[in-house]
N, C-alpha and C. Protein backbone atom coordinates (compact mmCIF):
# COMPACT_ATOMS: atom_id res chain seq x y z
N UNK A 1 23.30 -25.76 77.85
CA UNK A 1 23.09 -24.71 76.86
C UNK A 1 24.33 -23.81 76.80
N UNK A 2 24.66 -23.20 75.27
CA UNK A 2 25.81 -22.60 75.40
C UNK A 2 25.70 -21.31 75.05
N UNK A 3 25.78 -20.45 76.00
CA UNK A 3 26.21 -18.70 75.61
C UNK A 3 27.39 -18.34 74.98
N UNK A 4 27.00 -17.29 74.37
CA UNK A 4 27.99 -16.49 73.25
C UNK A 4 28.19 -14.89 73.71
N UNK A 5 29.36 -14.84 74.35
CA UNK A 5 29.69 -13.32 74.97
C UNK A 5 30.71 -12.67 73.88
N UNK A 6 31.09 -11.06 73.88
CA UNK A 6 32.35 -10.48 73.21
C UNK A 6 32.77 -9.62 74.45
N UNK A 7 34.05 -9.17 74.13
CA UNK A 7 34.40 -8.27 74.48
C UNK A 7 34.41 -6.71 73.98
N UNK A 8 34.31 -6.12 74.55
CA UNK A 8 34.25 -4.56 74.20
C UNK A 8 35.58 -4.78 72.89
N UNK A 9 36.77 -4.60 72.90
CA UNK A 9 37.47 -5.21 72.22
C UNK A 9 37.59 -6.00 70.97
N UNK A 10 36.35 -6.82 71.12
CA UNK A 10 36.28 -7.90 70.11
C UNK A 10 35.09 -6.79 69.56
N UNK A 11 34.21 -6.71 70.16
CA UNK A 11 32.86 -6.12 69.40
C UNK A 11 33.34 -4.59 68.41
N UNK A 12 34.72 -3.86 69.02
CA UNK A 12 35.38 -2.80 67.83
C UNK A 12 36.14 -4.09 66.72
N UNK A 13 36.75 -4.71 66.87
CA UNK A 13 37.17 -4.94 65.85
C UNK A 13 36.40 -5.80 65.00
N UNK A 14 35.33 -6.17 65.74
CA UNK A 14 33.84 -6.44 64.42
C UNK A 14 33.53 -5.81 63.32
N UNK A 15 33.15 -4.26 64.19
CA UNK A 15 32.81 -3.42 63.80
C UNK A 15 33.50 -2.74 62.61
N UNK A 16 34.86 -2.76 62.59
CA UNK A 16 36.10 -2.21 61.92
C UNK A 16 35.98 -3.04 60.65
N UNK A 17 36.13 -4.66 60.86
CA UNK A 17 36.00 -5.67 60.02
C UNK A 17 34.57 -5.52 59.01
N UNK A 18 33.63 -5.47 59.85
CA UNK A 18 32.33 -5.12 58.89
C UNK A 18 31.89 -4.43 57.97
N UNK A 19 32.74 -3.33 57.74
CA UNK A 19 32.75 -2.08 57.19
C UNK A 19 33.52 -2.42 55.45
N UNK A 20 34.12 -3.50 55.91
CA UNK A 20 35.17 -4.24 54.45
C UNK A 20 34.40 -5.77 54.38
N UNK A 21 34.21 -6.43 55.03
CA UNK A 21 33.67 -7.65 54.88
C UNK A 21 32.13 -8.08 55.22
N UNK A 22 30.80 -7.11 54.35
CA UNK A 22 29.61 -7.58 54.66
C UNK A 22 28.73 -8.92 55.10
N UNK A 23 30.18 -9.87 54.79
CA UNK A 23 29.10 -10.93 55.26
C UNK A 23 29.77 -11.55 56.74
N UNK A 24 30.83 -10.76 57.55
CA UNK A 24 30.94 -10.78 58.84
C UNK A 24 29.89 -11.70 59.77
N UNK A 25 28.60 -11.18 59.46
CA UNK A 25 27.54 -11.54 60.24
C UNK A 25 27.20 -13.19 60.31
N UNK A 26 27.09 -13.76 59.70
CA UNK A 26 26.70 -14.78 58.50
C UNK A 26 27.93 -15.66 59.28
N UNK A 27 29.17 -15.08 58.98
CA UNK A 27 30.56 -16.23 58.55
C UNK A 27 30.66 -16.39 60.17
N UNK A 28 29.52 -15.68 61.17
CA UNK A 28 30.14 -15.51 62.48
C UNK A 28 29.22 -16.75 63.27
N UNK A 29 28.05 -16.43 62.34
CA UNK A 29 27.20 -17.40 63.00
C UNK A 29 27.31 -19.09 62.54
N UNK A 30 28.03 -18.83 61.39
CA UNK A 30 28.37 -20.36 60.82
C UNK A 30 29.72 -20.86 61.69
N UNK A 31 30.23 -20.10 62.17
CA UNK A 31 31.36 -20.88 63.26
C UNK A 31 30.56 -20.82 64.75
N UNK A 32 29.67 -20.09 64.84
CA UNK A 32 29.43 -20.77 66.37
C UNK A 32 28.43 -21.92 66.06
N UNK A 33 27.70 -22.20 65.32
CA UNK A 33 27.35 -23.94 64.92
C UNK A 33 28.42 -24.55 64.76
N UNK A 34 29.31 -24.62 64.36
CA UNK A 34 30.79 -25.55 64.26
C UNK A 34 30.92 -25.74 66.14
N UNK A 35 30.80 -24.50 66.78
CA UNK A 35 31.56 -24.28 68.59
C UNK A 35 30.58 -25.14 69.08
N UNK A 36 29.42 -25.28 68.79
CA UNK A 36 28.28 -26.09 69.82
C UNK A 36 28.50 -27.32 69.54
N UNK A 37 29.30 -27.82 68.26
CA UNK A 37 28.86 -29.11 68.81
C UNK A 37 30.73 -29.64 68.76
N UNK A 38 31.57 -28.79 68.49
CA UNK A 38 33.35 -29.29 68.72
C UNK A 38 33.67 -27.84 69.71
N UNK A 39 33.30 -27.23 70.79
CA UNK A 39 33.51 -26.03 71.40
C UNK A 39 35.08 -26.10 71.15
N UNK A 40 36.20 -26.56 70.80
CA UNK A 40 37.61 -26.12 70.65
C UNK A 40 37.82 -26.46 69.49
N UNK A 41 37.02 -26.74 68.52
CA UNK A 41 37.34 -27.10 67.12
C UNK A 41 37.41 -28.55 66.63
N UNK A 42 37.82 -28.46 65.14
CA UNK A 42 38.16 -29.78 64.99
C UNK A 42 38.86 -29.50 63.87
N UNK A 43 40.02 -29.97 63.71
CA UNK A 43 41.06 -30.19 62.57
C UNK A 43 42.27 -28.76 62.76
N UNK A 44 42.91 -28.56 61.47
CA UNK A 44 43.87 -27.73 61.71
C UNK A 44 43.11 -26.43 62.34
N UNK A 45 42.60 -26.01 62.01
CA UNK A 45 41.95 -24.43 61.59
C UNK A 45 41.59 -23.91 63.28
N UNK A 46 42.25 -24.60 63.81
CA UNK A 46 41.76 -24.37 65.87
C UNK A 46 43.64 -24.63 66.32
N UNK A 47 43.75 -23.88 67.21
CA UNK A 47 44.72 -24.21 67.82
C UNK A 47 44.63 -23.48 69.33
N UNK A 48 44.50 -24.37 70.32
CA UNK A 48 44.67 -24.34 71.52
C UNK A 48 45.98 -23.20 71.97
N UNK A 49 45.75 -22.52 73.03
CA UNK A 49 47.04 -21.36 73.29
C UNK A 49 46.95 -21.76 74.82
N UNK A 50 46.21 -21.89 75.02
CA UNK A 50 45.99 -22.12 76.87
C UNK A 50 45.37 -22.87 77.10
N UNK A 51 45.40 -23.61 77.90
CA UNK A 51 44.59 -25.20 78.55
C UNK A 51 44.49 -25.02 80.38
N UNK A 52 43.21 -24.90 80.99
CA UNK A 52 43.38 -25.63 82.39
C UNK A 52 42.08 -26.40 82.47
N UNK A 53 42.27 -26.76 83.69
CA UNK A 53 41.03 -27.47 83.75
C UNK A 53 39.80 -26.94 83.51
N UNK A 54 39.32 -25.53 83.43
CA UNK A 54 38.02 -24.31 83.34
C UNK A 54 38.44 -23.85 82.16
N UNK A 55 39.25 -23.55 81.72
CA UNK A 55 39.05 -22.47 80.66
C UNK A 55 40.29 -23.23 79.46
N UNK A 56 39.68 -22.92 78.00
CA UNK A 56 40.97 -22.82 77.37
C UNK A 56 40.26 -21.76 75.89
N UNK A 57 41.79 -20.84 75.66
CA UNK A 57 41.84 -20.21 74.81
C UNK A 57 42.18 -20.80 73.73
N UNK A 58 41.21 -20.41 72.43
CA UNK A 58 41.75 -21.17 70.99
C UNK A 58 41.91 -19.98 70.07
N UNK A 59 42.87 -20.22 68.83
CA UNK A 59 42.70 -19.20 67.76
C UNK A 59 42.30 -20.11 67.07
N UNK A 60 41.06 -19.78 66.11
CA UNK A 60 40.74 -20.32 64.71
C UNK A 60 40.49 -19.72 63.78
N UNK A 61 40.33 -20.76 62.45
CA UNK A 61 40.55 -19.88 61.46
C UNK A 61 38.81 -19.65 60.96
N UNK A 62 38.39 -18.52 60.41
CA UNK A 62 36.96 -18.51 60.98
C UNK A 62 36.75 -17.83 58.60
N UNK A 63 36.27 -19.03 58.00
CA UNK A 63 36.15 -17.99 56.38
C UNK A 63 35.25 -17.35 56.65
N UNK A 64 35.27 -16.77 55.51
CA UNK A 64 34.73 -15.51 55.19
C UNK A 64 34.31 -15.28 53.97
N UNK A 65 33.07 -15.21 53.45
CA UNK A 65 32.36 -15.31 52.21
C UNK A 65 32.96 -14.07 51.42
N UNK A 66 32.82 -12.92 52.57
CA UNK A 66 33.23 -11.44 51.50
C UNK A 66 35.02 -11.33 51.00
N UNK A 67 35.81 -12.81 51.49
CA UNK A 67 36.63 -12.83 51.21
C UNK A 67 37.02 -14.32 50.35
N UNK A 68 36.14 -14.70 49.59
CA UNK A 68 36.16 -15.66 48.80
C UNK A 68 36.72 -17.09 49.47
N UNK A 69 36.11 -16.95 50.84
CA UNK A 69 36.22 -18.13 51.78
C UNK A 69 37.40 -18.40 52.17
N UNK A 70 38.46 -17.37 52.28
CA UNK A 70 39.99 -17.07 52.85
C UNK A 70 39.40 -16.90 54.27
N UNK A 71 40.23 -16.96 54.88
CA UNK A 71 39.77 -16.76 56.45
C UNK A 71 40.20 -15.72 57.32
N UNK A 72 39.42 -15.19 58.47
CA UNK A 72 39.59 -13.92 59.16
C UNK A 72 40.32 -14.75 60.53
N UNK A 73 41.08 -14.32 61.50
CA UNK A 73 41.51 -15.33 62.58
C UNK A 73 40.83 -14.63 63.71
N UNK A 74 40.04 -15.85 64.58
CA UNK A 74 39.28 -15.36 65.50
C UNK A 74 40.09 -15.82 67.20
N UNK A 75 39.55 -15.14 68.44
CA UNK A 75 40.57 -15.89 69.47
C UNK A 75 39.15 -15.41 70.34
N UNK A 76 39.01 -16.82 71.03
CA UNK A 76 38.10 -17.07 71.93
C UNK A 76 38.02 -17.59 73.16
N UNK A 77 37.60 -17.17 74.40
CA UNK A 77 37.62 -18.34 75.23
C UNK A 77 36.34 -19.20 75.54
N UNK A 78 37.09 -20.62 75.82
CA UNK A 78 35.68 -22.02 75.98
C UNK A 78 35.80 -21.60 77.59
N UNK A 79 35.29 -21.74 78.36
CA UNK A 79 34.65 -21.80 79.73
C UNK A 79 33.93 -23.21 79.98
N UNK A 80 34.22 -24.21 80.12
CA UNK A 80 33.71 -25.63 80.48
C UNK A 80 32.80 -25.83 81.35
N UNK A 81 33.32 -25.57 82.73
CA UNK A 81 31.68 -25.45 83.55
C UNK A 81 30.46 -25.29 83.15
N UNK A 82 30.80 -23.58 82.79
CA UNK A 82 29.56 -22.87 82.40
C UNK A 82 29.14 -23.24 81.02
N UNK A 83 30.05 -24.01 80.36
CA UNK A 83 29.54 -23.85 78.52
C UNK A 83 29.35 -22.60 78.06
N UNK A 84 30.26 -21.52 78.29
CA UNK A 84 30.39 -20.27 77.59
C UNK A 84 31.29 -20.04 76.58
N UNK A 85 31.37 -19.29 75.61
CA UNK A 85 32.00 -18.93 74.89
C UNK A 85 32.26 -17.01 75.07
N UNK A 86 33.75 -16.64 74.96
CA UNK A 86 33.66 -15.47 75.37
C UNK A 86 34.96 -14.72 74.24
N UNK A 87 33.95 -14.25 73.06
CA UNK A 87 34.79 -14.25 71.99
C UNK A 87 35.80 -12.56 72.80
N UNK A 88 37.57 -12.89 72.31
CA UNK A 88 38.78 -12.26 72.65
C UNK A 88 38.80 -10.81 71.25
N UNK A 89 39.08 -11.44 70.31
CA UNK A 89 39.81 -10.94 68.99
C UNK A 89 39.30 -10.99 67.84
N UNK A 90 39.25 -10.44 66.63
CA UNK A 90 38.80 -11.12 65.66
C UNK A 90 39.96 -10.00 64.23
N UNK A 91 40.69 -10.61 63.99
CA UNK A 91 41.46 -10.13 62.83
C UNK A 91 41.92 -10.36 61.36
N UNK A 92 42.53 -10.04 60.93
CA UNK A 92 42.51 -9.78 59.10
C UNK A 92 44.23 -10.58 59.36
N UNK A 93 44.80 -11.51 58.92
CA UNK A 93 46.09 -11.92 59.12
C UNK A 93 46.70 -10.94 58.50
N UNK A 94 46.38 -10.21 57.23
CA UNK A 94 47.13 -9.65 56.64
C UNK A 94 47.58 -7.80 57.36
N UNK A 95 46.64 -8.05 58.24
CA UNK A 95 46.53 -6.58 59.06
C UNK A 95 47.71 -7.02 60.27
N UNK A 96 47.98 -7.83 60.54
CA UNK A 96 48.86 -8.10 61.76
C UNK A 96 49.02 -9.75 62.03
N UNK A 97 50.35 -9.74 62.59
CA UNK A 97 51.10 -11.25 62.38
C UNK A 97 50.22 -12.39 63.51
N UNK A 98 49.85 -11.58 65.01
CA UNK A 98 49.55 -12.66 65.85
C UNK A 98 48.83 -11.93 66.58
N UNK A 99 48.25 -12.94 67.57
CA UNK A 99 47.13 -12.52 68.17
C UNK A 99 47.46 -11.64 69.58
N UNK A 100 46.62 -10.62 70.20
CA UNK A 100 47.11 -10.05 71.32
C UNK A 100 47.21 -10.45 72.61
N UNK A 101 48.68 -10.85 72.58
CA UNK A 101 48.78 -11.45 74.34
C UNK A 101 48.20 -10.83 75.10
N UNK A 102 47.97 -9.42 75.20
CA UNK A 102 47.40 -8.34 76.26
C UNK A 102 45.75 -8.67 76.90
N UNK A 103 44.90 -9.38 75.81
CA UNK A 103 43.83 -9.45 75.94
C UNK A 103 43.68 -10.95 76.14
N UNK A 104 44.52 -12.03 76.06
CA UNK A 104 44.42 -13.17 76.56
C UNK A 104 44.96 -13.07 78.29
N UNK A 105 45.65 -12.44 78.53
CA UNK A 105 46.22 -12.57 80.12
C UNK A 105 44.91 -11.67 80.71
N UNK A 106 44.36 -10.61 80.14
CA UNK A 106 43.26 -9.42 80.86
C UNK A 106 42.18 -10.78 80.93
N UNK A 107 41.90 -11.86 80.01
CA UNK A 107 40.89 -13.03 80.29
C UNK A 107 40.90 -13.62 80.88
N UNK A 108 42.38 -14.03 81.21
CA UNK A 108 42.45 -15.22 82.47
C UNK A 108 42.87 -14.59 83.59
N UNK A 109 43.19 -13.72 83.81
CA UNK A 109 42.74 -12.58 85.15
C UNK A 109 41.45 -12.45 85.59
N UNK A 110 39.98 -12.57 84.80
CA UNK A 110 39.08 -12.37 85.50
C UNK A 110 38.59 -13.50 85.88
């Protein structure tokens, strides 16, 4: 069975995002059905940043209905053992170029 965690972090910039994009909710739950059954993706729209044997971090590209199915970029970590998912980030490309190294190294620290 697979759990779905955020970070304090991720859960503000939900929040921030929600406020402009009402169907947030919706476009969030249609990518974790995509995670249960490809947990690192499948095709371009996933790209691997970190790989070990336990954990790997992906950015994907996650649409978005309130944005005419353009996409918001999400950064997550898979946890293999456990089958967790432990969403990092979730951003507007046009708000900023790349994702925050700060909060991928604070992940694989714990």
């Amino acid at each position: 069975m697979s759990h779905f965690n955020a970070t304090l972090e991720f859960e503000k910039d939900f929040k921030r995002l929600f406020k402009k994009y009402r169907t947030l909710d919706d476009d969030l739950e249609k990518l974790k059905e995509v995670l249960l059954g490809s947990p690192t993706g499948i095709g371009k729209n996933f790209v691997i940043l970190y790989s070990s044997t336990s954990v790997k971090i992906v950015k994907a590209r996650m649409a978005c209905k309130a944005l005419n199915n353009r996409s918001l970029r999400i950064v997550y970590a898979y946890l293999e053992q456990d089958k967790q998912f432990e969403f990092l980030e979730l951003y507007a490309k046009g708000d900023k170029e790349n994702e925050n190294q700060q909060r991928i190294k604070q992940c694989l620290e714990q």
